[in-house]
C-alpha atoms as a PDB file:
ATOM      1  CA  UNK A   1       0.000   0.000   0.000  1.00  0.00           C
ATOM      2  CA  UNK A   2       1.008   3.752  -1.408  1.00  0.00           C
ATOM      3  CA  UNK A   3       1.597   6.634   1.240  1.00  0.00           C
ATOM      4  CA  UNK A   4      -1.341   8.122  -0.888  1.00  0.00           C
ATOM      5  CA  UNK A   5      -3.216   4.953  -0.813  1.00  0.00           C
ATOM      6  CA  UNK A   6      -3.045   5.117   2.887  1.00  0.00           C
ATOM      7  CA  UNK A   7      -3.896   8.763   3.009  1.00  0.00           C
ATOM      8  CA  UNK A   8      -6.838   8.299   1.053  1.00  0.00           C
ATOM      9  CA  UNK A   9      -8.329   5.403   2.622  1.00  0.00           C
ATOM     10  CA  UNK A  10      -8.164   6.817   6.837  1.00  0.00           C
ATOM     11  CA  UNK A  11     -10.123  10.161   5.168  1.00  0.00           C
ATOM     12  CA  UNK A  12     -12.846   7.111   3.818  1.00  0.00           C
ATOM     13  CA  UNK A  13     -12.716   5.321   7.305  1.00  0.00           C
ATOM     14  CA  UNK A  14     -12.992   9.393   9.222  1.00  0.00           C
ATOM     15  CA  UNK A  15     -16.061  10.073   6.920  1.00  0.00           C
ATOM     16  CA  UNK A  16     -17.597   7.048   7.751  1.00  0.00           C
ATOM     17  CA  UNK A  17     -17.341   6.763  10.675  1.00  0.00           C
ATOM     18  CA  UNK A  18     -18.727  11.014  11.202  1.00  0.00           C
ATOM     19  CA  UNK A  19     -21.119  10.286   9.271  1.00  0.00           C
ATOM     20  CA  UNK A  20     -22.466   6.871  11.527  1.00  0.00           C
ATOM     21  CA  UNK A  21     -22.240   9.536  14.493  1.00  0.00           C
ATOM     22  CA  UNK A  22     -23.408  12.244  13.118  1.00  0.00           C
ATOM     23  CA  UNK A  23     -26.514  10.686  12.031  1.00  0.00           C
ATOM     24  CA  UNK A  24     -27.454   9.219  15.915  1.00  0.00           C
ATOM     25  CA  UNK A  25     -26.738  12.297  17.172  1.00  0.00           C
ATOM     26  CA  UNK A  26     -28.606  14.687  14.721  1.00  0.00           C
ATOM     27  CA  UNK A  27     -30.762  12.744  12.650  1.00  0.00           C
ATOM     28  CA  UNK A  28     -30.327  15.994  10.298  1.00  0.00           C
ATOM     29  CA  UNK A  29     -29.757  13.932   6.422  1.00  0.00           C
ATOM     30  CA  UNK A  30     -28.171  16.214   4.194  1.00  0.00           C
ATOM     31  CA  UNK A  31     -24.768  16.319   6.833  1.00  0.00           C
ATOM     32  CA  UNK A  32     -25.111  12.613   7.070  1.00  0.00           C
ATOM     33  CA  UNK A  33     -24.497  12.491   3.420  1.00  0.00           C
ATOM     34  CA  UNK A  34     -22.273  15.166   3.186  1.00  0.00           C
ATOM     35  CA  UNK A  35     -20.051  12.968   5.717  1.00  0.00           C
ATOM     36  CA  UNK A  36     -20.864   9.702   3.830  1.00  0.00           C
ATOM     37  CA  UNK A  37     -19.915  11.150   0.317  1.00  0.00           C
ATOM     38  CA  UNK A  38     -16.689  12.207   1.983  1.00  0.00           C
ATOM     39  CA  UNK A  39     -15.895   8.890   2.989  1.00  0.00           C
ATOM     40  CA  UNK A  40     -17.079   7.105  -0.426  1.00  0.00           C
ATOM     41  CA  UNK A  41     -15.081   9.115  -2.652  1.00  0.00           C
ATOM     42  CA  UNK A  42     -11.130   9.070  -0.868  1.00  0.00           C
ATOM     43  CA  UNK A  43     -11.993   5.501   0.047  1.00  0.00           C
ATOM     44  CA  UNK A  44     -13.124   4.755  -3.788  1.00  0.00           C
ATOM     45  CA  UNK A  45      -9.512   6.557  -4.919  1.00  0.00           C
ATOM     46  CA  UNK A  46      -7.521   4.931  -1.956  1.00  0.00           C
ATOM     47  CA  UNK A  47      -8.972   1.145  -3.454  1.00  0.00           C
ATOM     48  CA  UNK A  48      -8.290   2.245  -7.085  1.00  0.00           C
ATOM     49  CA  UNK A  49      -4.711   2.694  -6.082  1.00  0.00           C
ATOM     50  CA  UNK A  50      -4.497  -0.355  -3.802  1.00  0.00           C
ATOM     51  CA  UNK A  51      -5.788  -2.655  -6.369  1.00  0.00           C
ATOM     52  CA  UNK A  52      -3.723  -1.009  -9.380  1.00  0.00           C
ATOM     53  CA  UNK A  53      -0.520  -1.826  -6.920  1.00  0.00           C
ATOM     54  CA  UNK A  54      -1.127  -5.351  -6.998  1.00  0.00           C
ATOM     55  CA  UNK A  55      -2.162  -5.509 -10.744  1.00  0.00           C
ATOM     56  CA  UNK A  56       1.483  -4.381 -10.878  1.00  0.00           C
ATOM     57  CA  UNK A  57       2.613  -6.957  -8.762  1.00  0.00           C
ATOM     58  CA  UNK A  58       2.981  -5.017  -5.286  1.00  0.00           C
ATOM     59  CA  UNK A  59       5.416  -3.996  -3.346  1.00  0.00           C
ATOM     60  CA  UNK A  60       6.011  -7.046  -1.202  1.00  0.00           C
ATOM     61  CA  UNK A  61       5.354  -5.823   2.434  1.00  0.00           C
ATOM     62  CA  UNK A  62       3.765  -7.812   4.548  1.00  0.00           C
ATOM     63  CA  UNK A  63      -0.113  -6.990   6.207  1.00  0.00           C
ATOM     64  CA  UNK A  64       1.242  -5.878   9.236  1.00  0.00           C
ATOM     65  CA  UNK A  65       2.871  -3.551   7.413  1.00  0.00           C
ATOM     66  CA  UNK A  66       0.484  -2.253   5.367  1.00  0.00           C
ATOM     67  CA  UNK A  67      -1.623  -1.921   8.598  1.00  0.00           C
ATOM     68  CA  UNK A  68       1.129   0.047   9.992  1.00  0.00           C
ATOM     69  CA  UNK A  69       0.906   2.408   7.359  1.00  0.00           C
ATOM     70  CA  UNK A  70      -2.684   2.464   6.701  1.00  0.00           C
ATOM     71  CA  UNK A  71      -3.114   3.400  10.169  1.00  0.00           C
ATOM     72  CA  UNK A  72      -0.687   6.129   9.511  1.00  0.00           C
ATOM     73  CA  UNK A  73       2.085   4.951  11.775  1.00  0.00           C
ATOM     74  CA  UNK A  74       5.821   5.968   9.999  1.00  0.00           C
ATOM     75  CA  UNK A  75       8.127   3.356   9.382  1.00  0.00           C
ATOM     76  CA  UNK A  76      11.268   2.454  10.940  1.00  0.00           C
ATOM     77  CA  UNK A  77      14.569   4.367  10.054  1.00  0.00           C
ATOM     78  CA  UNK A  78      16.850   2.216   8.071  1.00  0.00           C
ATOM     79  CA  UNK A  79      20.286   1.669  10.016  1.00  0.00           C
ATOM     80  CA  UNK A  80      22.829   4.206   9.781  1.00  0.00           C
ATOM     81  CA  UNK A  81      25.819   5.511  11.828  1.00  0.00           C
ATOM     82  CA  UNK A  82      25.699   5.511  15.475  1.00  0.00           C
ATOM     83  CA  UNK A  83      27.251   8.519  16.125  1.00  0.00           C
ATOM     84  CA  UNK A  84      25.840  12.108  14.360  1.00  0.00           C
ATOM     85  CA  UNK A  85      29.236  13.366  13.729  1.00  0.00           C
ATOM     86  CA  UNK A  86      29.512  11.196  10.839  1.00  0.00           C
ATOM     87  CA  UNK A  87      25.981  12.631   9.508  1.00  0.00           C
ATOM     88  CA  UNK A  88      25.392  15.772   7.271  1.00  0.00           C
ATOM     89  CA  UNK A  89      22.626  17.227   9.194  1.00  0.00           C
ATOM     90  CA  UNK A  90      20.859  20.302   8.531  1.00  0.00           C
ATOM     91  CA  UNK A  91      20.651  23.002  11.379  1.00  0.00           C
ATOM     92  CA  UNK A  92      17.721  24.633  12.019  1.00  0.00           C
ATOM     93  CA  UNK A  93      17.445  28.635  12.744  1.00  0.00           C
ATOM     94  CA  UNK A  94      16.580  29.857  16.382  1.00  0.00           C
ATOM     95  CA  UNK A  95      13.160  30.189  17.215  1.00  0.00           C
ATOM     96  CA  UNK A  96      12.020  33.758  16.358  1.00  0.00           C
ATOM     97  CA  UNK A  97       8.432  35.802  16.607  1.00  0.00           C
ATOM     98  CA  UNK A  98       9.219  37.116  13.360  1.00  0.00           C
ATOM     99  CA  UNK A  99       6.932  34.528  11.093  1.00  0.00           C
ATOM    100  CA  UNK A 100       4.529  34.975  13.196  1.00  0.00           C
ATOM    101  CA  UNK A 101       4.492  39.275  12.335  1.00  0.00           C
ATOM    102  CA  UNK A 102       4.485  38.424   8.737  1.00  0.00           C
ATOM    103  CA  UNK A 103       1.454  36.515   9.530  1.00  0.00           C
ATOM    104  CA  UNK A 104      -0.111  38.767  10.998  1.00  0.00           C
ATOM    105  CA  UNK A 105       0.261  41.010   8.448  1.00  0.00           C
ATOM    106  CA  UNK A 106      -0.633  38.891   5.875  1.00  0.00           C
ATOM    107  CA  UNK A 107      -3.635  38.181   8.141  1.00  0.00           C
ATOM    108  CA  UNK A 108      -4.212  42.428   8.023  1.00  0.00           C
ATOM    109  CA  UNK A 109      -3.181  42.770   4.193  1.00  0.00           C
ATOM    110  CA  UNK A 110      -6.438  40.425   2.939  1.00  0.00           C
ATOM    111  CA  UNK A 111      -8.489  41.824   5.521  1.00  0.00           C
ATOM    112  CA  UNK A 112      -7.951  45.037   4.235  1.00  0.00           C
ATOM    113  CA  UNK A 113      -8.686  44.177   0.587  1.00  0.00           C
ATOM    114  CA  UNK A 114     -12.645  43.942   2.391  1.00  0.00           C
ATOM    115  CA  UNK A 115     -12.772  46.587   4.086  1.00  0.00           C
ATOM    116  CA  UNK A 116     -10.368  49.382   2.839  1.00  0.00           C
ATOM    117  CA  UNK A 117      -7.478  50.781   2.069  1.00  0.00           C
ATOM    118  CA  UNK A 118      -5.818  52.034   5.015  1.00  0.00           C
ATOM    119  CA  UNK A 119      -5.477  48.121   6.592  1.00  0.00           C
ATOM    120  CA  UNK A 120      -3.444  47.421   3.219  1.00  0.00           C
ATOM    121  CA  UNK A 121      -1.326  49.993   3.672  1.00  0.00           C
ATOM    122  CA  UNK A 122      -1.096  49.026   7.228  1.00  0.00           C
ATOM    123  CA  UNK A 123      -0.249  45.050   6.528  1.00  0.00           C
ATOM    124  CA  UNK A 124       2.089  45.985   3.766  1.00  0.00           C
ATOM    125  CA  UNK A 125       3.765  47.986   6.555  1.00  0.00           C
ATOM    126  CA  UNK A 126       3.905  44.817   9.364  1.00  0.00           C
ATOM    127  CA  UNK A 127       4.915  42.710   6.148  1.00  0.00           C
ATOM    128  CA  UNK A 128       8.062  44.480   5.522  1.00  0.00           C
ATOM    129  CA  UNK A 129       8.996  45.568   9.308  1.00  0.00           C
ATOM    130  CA  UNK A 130       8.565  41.457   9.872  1.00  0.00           C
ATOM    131  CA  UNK A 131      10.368  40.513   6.995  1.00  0.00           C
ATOM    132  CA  UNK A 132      13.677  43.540   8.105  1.00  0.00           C
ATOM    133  CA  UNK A 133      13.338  41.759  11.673  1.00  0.00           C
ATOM    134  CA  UNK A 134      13.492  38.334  10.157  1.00  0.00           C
ATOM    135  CA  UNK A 135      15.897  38.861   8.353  1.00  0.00           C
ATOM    136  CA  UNK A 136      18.315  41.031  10.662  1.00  0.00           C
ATOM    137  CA  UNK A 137      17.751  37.589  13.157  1.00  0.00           C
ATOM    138  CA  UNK A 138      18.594  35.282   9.993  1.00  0.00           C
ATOM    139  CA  UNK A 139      22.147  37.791   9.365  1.00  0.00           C
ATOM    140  CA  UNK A 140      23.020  38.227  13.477  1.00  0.00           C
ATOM    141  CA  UNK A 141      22.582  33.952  14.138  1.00  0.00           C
ATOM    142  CA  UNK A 142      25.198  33.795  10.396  1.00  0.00           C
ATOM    143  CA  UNK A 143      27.395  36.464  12.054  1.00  0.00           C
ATOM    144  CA  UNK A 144      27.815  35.522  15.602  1.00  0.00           C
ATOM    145  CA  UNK A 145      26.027  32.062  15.358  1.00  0.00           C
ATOM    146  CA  UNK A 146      23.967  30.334  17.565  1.00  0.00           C
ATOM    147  CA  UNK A 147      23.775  32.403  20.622  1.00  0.00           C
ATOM    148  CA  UNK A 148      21.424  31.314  23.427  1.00  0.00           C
ATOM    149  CA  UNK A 149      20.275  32.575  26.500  1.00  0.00           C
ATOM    150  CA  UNK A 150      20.942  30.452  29.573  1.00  0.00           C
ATOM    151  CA  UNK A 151      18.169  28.043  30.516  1.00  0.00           C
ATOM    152  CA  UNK A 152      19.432  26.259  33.302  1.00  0.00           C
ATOM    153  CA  UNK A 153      17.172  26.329  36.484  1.00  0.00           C
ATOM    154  CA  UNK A 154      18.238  27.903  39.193  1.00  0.00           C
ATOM    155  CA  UNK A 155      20.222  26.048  41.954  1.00  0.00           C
ATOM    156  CA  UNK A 156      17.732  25.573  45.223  1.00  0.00           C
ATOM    157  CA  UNK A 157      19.638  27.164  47.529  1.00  0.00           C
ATOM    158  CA  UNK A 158      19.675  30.114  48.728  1.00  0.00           C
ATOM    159  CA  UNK A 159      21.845  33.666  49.349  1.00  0.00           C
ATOM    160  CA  UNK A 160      24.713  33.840  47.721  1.00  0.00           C
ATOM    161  CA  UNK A 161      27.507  31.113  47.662  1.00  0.00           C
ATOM    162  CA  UNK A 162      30.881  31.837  49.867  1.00  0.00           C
ATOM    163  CA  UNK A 163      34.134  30.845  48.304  1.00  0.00           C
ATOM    164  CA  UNK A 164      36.322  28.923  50.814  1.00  0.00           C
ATOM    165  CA  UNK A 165      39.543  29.993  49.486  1.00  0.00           C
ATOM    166  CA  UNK A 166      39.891  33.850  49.142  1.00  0.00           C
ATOM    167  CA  UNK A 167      43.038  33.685  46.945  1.00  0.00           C
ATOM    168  CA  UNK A 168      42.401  30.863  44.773  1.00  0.00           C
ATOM    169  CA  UNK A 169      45.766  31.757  43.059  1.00  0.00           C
ATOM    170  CA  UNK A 170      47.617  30.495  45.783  1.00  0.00           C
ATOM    171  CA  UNK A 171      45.939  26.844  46.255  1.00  0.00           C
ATOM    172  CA  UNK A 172      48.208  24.091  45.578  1.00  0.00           C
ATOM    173  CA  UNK A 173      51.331  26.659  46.366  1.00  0.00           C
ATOM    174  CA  UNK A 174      54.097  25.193  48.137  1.00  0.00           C
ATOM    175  CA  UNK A 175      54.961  27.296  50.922  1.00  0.00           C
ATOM    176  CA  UNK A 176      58.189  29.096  50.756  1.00  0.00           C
END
């Protein structure tokens, strides 16, 4: 069974099975069928690919895994090193609140093509200030790299901590 296949054929089971509920609990028909059409069609595609798979002559996997992936569950990483230094691994940037001002003004540009001008002018405005923020955080992480604030809890005790040895210079000093 296909990724798509597999897709296709829990939005079938979801329909269903809304539909089946949503009929007890409303008895209201046209949602019922709404629901039911929405699980006959993806579960109509999802068997159309399933059965042109094994016209083809399948993949091979087993039913448990086909199972596995019908019920949407990944499958296991093939082996590889042990260690990550011998990976290439991509690094993700820091976190940032930067996306989520371009959204926002995205969010305020198409609101203001309904109701007027002055909230496109205004989301244009959060667009760009987001996009000079985001991209002054992108330039200062390349520049300096990854610099983090400290997120280490707080030891439990109390007051500040005395130092034993005042001259810490001249532990381990043989006397003279």
């Amino acid at each position: 069974m296909t990724d798509e296949a597999g897709f296709l054929l829990r939005v079938s089971i979801f329909g269903f099975v809304a539909g089946a509920v949503y009929w007890f609990l409303s008895y209201e028909w046209l949602g019922t069928v709404a629901l039911l059409v929405l699980g006959a069609g993806p579960g109509f595609a999802g068997l159309i690919l399933v059965l042109e798979q094994r016209q083809r002559g399948g993949t091979g996997e087993s039913r448990a895994v086909a199972m596995r992936r019908l019920a949407g569950i990944p499958p296991q990483d093939p082996p590889g090193p042990s260690d990550l230094g011998a990976e290439d691994l991509g690094v993700l940037p820091l976190p940032t609140i930067w996306p989520l001002a371009a959204s926002l003004g995205v969010a305020v540009l198409f609101t203001g093509l309904i109701y007027g001008l002055w909230l496109v002018i205004l989301g244009l405005g959060l667009i760009v200030y987001a996009a000079w923020g985001w991209l002054a955080a992108v330039n200062r992480e390349n520049r300096y790299g990854r610099v983090q604030a400290d997120t280490k809890a707080p030891s439990p005790q109390s007051g500040p901590v005395s130092d034993p040895d005042p001259h810490p210079s001249a532990a381990g000093q043989p006397e003279s």
